[in-house]
Protein backbone atom coordinates (compact mmCIF):
# COMPACT_ATOMS: atom_id res chain seq x y z
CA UNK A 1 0.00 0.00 0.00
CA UNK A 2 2.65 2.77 1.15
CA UNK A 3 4.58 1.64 -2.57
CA UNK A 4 1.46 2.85 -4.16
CA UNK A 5 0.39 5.53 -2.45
CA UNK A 6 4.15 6.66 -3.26
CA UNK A 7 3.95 6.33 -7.16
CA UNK A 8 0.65 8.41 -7.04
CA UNK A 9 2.53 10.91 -4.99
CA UNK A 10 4.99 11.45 -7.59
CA UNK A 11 2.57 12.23 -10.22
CA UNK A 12 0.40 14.42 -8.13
CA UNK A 13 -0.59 17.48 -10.02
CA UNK A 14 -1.76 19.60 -6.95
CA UNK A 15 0.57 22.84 -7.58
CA UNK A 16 -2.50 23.56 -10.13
CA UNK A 17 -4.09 25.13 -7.38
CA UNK A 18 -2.04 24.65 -4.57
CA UNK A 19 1.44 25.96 -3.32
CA UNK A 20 4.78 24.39 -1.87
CA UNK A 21 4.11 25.69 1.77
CA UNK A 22 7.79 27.16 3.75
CA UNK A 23 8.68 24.69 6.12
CA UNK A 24 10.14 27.46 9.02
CA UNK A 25 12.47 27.02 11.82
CA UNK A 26 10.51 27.73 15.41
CA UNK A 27 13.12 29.51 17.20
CA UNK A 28 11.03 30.17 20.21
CA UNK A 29 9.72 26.78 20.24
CA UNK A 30 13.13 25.66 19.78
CA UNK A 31 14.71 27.02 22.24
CA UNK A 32 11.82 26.12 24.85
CA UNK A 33 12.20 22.37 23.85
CA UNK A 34 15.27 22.33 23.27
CA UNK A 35 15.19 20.89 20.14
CA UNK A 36 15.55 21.82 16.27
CA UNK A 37 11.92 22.67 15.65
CA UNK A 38 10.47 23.54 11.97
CA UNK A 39 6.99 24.25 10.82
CA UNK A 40 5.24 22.84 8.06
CA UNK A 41 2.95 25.85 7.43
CA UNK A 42 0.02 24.28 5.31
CA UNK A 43 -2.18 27.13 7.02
CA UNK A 44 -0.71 29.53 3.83
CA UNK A 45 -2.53 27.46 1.15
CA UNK A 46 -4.90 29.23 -0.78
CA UNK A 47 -7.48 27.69 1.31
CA UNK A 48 -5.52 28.06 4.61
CA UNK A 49 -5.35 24.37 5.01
CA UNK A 50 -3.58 21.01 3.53
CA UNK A 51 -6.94 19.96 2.24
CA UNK A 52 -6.83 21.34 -0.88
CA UNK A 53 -3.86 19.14 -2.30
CA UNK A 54 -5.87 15.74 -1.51
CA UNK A 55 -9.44 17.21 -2.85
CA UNK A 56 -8.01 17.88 -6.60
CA UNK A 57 -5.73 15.07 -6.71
CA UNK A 58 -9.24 12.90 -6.14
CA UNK A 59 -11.27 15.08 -8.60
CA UNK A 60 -8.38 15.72 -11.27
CA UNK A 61 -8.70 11.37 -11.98
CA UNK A 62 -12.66 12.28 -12.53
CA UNK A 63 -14.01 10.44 -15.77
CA UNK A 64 -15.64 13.29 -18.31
CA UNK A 65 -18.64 11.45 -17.78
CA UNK A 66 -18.12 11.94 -13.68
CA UNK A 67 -17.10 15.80 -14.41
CA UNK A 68 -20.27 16.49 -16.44
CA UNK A 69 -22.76 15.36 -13.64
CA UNK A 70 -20.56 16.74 -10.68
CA UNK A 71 -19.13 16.02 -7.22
CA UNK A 72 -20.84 16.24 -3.91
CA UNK A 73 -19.04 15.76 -0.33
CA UNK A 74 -19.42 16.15 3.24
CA UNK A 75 -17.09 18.52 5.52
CA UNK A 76 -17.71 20.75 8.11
CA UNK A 77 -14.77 23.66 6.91
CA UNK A 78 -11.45 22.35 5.90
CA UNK A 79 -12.08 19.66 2.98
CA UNK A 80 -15.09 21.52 1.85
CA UNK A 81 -12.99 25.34 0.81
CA UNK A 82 -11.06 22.45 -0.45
CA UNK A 83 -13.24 20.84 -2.83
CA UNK A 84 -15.10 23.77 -4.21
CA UNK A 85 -11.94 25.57 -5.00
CA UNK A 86 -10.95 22.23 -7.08
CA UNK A 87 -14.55 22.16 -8.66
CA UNK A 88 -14.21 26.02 -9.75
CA UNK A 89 -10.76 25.37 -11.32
CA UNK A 90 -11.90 22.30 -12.96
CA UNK A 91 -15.39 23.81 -13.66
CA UNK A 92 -17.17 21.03 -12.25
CA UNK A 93 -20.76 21.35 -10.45
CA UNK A 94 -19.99 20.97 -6.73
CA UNK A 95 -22.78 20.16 -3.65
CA UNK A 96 -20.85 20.33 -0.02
CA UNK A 97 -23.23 19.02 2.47
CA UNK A 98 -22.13 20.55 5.78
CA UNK A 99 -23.74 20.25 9.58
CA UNK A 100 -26.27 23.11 10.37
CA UNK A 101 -24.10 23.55 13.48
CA UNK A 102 -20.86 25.08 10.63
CA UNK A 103 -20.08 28.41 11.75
CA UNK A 104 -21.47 31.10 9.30
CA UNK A 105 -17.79 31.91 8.54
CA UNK A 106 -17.11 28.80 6.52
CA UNK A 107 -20.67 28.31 5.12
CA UNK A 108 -19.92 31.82 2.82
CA UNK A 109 -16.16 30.78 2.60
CA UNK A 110 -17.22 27.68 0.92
CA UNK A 111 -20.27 29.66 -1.41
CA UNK A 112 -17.55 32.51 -2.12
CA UNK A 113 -15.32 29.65 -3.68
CA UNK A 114 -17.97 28.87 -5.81
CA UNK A 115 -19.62 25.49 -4.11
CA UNK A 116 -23.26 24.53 -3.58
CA UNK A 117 -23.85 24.37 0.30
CA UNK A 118 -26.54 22.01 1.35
CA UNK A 119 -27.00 22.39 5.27
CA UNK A 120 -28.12 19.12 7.08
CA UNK A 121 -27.87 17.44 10.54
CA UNK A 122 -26.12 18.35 13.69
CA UNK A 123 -22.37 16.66 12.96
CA UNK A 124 -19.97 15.64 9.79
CA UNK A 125 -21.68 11.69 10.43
CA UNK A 126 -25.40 12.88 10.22
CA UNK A 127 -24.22 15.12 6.78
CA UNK A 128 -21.78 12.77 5.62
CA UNK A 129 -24.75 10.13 5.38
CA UNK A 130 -26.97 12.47 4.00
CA UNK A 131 -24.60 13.54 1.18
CA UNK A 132 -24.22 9.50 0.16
CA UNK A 133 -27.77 9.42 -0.10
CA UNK A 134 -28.00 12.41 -2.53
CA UNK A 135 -24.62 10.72 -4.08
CA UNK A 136 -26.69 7.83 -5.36
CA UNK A 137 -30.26 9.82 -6.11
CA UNK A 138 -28.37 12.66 -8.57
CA UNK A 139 -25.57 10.40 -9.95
CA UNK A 140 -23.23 12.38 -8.44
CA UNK A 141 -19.19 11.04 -7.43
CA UNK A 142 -18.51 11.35 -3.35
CA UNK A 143 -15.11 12.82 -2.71
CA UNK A 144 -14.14 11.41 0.54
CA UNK A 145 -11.73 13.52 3.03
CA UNK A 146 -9.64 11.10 3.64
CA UNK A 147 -10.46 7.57 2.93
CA UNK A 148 -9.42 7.35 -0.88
CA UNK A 149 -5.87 6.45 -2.29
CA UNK A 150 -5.31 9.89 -4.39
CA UNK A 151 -6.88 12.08 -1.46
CA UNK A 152 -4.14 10.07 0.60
CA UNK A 153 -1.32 10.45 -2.43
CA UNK A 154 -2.54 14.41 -2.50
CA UNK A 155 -1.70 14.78 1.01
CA UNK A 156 1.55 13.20 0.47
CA UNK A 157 2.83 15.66 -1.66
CA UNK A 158 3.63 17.18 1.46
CA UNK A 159 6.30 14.75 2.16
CA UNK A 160 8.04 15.63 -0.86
CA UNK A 161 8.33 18.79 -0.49
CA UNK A 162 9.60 18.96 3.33
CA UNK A 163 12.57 16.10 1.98
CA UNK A 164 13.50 18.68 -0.54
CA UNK A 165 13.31 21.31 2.22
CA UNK A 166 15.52 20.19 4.81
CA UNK A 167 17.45 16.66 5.74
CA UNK A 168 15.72 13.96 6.73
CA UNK A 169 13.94 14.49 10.84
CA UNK A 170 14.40 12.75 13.57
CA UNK A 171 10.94 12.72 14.33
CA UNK A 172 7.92 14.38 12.21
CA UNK A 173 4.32 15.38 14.22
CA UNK A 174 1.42 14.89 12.28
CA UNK A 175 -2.03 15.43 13.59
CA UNK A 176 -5.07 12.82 13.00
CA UNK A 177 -8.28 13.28 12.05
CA UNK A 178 -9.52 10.51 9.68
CA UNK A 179 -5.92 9.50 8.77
CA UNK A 180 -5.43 10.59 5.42
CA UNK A 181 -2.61 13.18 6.01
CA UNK A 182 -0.75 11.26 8.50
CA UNK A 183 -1.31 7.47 6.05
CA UNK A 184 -0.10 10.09 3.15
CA UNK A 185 3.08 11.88 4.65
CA UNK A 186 4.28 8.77 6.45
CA UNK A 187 3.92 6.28 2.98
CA UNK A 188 6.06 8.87 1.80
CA UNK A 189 9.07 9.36 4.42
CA UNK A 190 9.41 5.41 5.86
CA UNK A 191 10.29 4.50 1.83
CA UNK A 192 12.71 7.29 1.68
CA UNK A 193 13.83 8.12 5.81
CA UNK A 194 12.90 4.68 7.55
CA UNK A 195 14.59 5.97 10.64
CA UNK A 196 12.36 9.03 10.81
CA UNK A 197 9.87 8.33 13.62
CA UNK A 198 6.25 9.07 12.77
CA UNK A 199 3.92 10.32 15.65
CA UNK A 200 -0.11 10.59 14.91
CA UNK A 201 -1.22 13.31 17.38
CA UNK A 202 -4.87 13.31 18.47
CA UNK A 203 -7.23 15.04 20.90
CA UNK A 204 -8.39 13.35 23.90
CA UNK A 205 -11.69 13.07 23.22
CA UNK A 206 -11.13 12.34 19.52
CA UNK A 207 -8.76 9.49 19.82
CA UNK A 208 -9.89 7.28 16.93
CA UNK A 209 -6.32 6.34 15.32
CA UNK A 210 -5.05 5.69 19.11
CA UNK A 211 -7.68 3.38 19.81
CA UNK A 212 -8.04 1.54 16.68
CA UNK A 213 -4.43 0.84 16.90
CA UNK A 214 -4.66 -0.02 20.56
CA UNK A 215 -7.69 -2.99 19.46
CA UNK A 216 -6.16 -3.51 15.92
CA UNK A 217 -9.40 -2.59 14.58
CA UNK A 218 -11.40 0.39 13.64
CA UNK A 219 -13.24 1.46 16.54
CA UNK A 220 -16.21 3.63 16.50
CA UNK A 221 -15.82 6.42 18.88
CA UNK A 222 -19.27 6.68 21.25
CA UNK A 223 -19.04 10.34 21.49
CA UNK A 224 -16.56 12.86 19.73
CA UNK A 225 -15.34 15.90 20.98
CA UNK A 226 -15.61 19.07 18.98
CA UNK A 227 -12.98 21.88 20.23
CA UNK A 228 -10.84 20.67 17.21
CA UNK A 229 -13.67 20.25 15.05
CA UNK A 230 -10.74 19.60 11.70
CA UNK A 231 -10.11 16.64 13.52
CA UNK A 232 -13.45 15.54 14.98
CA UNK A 233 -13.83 12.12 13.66
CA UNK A 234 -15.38 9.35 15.33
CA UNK A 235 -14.04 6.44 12.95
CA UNK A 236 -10.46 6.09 11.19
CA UNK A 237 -10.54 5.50 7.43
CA UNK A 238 -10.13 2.22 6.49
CA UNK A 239 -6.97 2.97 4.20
CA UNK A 240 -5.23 5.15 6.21
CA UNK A 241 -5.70 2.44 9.73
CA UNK A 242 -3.57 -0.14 7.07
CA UNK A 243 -1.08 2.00 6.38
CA UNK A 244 -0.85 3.81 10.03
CA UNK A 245 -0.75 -0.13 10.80
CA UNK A 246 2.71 -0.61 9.30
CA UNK A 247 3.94 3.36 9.09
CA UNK A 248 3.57 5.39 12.33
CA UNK A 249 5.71 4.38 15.06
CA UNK A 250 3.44 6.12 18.26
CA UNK A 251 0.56 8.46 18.96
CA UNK A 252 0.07 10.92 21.20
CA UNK A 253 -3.70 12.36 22.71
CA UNK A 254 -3.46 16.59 23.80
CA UNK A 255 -6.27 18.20 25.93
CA UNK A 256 -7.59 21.24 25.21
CA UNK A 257 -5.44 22.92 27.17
CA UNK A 258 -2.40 21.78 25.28
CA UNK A 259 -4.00 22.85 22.23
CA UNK A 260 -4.75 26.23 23.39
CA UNK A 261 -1.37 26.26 24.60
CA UNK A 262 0.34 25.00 21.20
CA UNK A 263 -1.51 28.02 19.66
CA UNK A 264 0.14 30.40 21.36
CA UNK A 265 2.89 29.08 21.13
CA UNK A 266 3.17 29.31 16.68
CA UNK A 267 1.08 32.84 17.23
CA UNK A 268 4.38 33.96 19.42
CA UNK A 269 6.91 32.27 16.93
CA UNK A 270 5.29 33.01 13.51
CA UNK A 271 2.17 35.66 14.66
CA UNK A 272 0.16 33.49 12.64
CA UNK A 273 -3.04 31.72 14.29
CA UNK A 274 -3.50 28.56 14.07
CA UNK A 275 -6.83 26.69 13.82
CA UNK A 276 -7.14 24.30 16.76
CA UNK A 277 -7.08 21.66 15.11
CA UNK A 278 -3.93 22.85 13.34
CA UNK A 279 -2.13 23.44 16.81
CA UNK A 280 -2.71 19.73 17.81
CA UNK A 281 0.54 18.31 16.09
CA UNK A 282 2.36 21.07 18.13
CA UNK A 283 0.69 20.42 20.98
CA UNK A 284 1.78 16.36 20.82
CA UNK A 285 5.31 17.39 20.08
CA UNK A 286 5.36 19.05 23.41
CA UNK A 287 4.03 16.47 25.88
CA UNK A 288 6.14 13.59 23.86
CA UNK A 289 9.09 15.43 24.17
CA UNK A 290 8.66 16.66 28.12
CA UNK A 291 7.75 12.64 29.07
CA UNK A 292 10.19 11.52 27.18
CA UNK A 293 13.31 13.71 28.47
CA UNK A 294 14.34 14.48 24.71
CA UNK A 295 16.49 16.89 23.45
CA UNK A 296 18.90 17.64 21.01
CA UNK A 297 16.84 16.01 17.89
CA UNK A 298 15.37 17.57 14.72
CA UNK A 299 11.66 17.63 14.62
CA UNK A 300 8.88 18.74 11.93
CA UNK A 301 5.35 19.85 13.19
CA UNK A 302 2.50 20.00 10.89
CA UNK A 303 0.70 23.36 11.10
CA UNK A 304 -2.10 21.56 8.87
CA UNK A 305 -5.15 24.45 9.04
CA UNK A 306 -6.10 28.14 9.99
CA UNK A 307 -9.27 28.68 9.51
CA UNK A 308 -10.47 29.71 12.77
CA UNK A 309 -13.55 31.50 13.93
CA UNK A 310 -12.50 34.45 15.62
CA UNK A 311 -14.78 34.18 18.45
CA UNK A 312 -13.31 31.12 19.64
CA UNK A 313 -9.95 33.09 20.44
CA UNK A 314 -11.69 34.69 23.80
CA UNK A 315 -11.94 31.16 24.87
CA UNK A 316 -8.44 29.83 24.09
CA UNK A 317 -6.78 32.72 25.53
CA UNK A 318 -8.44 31.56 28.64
CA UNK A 319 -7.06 28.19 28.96
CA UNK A 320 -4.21 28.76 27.39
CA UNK A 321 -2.15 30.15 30.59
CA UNK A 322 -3.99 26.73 32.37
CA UNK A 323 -2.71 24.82 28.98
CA UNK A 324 0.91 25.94 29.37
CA UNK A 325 0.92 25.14 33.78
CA UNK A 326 1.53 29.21 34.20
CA UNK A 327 -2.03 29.41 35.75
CA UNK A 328 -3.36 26.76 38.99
CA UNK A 329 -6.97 27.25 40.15
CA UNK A 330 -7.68 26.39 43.32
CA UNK A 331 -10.98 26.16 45.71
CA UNK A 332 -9.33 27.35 49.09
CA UNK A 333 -11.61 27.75 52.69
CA UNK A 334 -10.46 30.64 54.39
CA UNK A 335 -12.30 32.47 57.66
CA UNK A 336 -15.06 34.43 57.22
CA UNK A 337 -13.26 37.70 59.36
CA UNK A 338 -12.48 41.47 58.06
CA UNK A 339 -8.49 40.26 56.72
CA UNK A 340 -8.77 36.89 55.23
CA UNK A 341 -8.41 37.73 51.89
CA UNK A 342 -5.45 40.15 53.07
CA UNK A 343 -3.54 37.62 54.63
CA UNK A 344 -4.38 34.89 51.98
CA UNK A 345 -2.39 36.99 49.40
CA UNK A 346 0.36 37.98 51.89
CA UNK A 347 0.83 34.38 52.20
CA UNK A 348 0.93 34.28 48.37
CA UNK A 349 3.56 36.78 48.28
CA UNK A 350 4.80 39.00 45.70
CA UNK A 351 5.99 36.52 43.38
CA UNK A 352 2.69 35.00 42.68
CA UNK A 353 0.04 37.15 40.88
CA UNK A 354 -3.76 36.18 41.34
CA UNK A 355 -4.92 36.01 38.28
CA UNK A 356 -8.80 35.20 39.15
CA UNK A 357 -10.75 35.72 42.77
CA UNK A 358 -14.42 35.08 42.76
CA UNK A 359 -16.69 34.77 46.00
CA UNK A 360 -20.06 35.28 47.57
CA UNK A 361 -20.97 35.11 51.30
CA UNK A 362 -22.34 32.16 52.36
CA UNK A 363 -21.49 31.33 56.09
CA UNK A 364 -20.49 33.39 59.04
CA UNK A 365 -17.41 31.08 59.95
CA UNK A 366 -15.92 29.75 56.61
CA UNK A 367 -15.75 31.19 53.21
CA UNK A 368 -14.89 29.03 50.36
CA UNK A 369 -13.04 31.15 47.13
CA UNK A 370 -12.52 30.02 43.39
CA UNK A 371 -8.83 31.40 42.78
CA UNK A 372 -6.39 31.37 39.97
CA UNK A 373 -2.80 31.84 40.58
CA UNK A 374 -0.02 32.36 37.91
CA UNK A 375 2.84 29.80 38.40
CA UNK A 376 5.53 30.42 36.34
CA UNK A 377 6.93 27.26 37.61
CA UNK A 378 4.52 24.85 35.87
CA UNK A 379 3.46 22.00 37.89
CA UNK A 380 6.37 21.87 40.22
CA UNK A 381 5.14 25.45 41.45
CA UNK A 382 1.76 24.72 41.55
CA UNK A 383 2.17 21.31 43.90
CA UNK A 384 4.89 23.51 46.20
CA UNK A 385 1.79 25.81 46.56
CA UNK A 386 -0.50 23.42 47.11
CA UNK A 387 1.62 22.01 50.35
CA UNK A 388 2.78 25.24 51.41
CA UNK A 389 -0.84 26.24 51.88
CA UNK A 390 -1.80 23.03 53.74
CA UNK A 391 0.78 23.65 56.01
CA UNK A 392 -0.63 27.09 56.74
CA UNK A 393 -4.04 25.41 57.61
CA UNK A 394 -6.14 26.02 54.32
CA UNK A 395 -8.17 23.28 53.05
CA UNK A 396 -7.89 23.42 49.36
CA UNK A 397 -9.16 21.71 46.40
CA UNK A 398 -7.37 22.37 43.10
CA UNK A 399 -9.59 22.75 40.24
CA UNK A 400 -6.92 23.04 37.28
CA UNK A 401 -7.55 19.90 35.39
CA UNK A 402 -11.83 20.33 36.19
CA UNK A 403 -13.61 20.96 32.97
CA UNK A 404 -16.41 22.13 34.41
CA UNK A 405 -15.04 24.36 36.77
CA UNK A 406 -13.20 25.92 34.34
CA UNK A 407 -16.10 25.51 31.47
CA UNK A 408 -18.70 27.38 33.88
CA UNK A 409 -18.05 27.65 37.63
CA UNK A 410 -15.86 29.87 36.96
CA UNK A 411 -18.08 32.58 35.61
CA UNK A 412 -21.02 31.97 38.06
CA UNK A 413 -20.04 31.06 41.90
CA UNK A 414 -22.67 32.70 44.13
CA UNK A 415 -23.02 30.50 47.24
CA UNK A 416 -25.28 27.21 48.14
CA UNK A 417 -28.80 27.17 46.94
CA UNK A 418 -31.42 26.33 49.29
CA UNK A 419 -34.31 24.47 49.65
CA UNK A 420 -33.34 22.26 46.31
CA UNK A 421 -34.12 18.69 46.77
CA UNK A 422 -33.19 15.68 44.21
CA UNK A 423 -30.79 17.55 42.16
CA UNK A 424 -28.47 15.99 39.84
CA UNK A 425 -26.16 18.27 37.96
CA UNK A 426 -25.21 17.37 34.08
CA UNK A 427 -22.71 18.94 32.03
CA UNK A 428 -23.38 18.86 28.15
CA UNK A 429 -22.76 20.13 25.05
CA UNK A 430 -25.67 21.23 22.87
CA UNK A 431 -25.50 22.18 18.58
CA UNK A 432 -25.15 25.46 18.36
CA UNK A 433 -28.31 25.61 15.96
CA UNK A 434 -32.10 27.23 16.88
CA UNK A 435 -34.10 24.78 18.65
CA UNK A 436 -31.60 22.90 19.93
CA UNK A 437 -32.18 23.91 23.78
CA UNK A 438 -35.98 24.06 23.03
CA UNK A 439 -35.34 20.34 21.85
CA UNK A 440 -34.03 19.85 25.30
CA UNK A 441 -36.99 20.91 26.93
CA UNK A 442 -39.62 19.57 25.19
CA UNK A 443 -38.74 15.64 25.51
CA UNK A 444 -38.36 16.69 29.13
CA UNK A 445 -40.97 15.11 31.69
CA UNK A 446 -42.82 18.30 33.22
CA UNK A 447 -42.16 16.82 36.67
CA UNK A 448 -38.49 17.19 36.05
CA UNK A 449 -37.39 20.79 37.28
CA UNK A 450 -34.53 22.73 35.87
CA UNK A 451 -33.00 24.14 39.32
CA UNK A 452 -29.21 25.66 37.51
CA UNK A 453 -28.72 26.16 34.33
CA UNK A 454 -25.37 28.17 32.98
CA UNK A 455 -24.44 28.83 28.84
CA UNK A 456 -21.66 29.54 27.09
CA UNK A 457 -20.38 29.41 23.87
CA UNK A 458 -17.33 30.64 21.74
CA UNK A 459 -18.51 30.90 18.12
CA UNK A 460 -18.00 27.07 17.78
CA UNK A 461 -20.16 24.63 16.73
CA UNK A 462 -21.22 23.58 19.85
CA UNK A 463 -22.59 25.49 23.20
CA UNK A 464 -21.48 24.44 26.81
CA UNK A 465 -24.34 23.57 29.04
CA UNK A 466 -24.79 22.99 32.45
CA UNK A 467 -27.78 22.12 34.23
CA UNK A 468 -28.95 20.99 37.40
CA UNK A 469 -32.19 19.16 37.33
CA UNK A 470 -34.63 17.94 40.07
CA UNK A 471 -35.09 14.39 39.51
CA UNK A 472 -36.83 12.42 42.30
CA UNK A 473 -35.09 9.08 43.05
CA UNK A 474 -37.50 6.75 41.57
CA UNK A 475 -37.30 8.35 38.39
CA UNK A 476 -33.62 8.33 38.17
CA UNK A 477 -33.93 5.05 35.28
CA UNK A 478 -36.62 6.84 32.79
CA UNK A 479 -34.09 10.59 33.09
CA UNK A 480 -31.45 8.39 31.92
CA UNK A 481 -33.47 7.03 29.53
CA UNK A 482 -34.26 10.52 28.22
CA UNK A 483 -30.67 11.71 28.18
CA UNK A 484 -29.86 8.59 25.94
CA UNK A 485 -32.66 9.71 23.39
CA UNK A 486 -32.03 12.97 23.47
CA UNK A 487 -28.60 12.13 21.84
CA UNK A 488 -26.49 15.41 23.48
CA UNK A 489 -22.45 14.48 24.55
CA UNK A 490 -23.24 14.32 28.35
CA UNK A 491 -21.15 13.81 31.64
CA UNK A 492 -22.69 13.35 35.05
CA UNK A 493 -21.08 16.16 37.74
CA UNK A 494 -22.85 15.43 40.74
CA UNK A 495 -19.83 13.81 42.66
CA UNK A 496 -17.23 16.76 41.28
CA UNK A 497 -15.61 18.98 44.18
CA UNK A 498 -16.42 22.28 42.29
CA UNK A 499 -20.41 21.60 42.96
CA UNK A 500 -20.14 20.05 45.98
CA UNK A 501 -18.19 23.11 47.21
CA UNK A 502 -19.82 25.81 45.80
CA UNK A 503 -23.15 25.04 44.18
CA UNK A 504 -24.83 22.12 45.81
CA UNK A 505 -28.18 22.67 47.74
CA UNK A 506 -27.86 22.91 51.50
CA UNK A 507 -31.18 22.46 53.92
């Protein structure tokens, strides 16, 4: 497979409408990591992603009778600008069928390029299905994002270039979505560099790659994240799991944090901003290195996308500090006296700026306070903190790695409710589409009462929700039942520390 994915490489014809992309040294990176860091910078296509090069490497091996009728695919951004700029060039009739939850932003990007949007369902599964469907009713050819050998051999082309750009890596970062840039790049460099090491990097809660190569099978992911909606996929391609099989040596899963942290990090070194899901080879490259003790090696990072939705940068410039260990956030008790607070940041000292203090009065002996402190230390500073303050006598509860502290508690602690009985808090994550909360509340059983609820979005295609709901205990099995039907990601939060300490009902 990699021996023909390599022959169609060679005879790629993507620099029709695509560019060779810089590959740049990192020198603040570098220097951080110490390490010889370089950039792939596929965000400077004409489409600000890789995408392109796979789409018209597909559609260029169309049949005039397939070119007459048209194309049709399924993409939520990236592989869609992609597809319609190939269709344009080509003149070819092209349908993208993309989730109604597709910021506006890349809707008119892909219209502007000259494609036929079709909105439809609430995620790239629900309009990837529905775009087969009209595949087979008009007659028209599917151009798949990733699982189809010239889409791959596009891809690849990437390959070639960074071998005629610099000697061969030590290591080379590639981030995963469906496979097909990783199954094309590493075809490429393990026939020409065997002893270059090829790393998949994937989000936590997008892990497909990891954990079909974990249960040497394709797995089908039960929920997907969406922060890095490029690389959002619940299932691996087929052809890139055989080649990633035989061709990339390890993978690595980021959080968020790590991703908002890798984009700050190419913003500082190239003032460019990456899409999150272009960050998240970065963001691999960092936690490999740091648990692995290396140094000293030559290293190539994909920056594979940029098209980001500016409103998303308010959010990850807020968990970036948290992303890069500079910020802890911590519940701490203190007394409820005149001087608490005083002597709390005396304690602190100087060195430490508090970056985030939120309270309300709740009881006349204790107060409880949601704090964020910048440690410049990273995680060595934070756990010296942690004990220092326990050995003043503070009882204190940090909150750094807590989603949903950081996802909502944050923005709305105001003491213990009272008089609340039976309620369970949830955490979800709702389309960001009309109806989609009313769709909440109708299949909800009037007898269930919405006690907390707390929004918040930033421009992506998703909101963050979290409710509290009173649920008497005998009707525990038929809300569950509800929450499964409704079909919204969910995680329980009853047992976590940040509602038990600041939100839960007290008598």
């Amino acid at each position: 497979m990699p021996v023909e994915i390599l022959r169609r490489v060679l005879s790629a014809p993507v620099y029709d409408v695509a560019i060779e992309t810089p590959l740049e040294r990192a020198p603040l990176i570098s220097k951080k990591t110490l390490n010889d860091v370089w950039l792939k910078r596929e965000d400077l296509q004409p489409v600000f992603s890789f995408k392109l090069r796979g789409a018209y490497n597909r559609m260029v091996h169309l049949t005039e009778e397939q070119r007459a009728k048209g194309v049709i695919a399924a993409s939520a951004g990236n592989h869609a600008q992609g597809v319609a700029l190939s269709a344009t060039k080509m003149g070819v009739k092209a349908i993208i069928v993309m989730p109604r939850t597709t910021p506006l932003i890349k809707v008119n990007s892909v219209r502007n390029l000259g494609g036929e949007v079709v909105l439809f369902g609430d995620s790239y599964d629900e309009a990837s299905k529905h775009a087969k469907q009209m595949c087979e009713a008009q007659g028209l050819t599917f151009i798949h994002p990733y699982d189809d050998l010239d889409v791959i051999a596009g891809q690849g082309t990437i390959a070639l270039e960074m071998l005629r750009q610099h000697k061969p890596f030590d290591i080379i970062f590639v981030c995963v979505g469906g496979g097909g840039l990783i199954s094309g790049i590493a075809s490429v460099i393990k026939q020409v560099s065997p002893s270059t090491k090829i790393i998949g990097v994937e989000p936590e809660d997008a892990a497909c790659m990891t954990e079909a190569l974990k249960a040497d099978e394709r797995v089908i992911l039960k929920q997907v994240g969406l922060f890095a909606d490029g690389v959002a996929v619940a299932q691996v391609g087929e052809i890139p799991f055989r080649i990633a099989k035989t061709c990339v040596d390890a993978m690595v899963t980021v959080t968020t944090d790590e991703i908002c942290a890798a984009v700050k990090d190419i913003f500082e070194d190239t003032r460019a901003i990456a899409e999150p899901a272009g960050a998240v080879g970065l963001a691999g490259m960092k936690k490999y290195l740091a648990e692995n003790h290396l140094t000293g090696l030559s290293i190539a990072v994909t920056l594979s996308g940029a098209n980001m939705n500016f409103d998303r940068l308010r959010h990850i410039s807020e968990r970036t500090e948290i992303g890069e260990k500079r910020e802890a956030v911590f519940a701490v008790t203190i007394d409820e006296k005149p001087g608490s607070f005083k002597r709390f940041c005396e304690l602190l000292g100087d060195r430490r700026a508090i970056t985030e203090f939120n309270y309300r009065y709740a009881d006349s002996q204790k107060a409880i306070v949601f704090v964020g402190v910048r440690t410049e230390g990273g995680t060595s500073e934070k756990e010296a903190l942690i004990k220092e303050l326990r050995g003043c006598g503070y009882a204190i509860e940090d909150m750094s790695d807590n989603e949903m502290a950081k996802l909502h508690l944050r923005y709305m602690v105001g003491g213990h409710a009272k008089g609340i009985e039976n309620e369970t808090l949830y955490r979800f994550e709702f389309p960001e589409r009309p109806g989609a909360l009313l769709q909440f509340l109708i299949q909800m059983s009037e007898e269930w009462n919405i006690s907390l609820f707390h929004y918040r979005n930033h421009g992506a295609a998703f909101g963050r929700v979290l409710v509290g709901v009173q649920v008497p205990k005998e009707q525990h099995s038929q809300f569950e039942c509800y929450l499964e039907n409704l079909g919204y990601p969910y995680v329980c939060e009853q047992d976590n520390p940040g509602y038990q300490l600041f939100l839960r009902p007290i008598a």
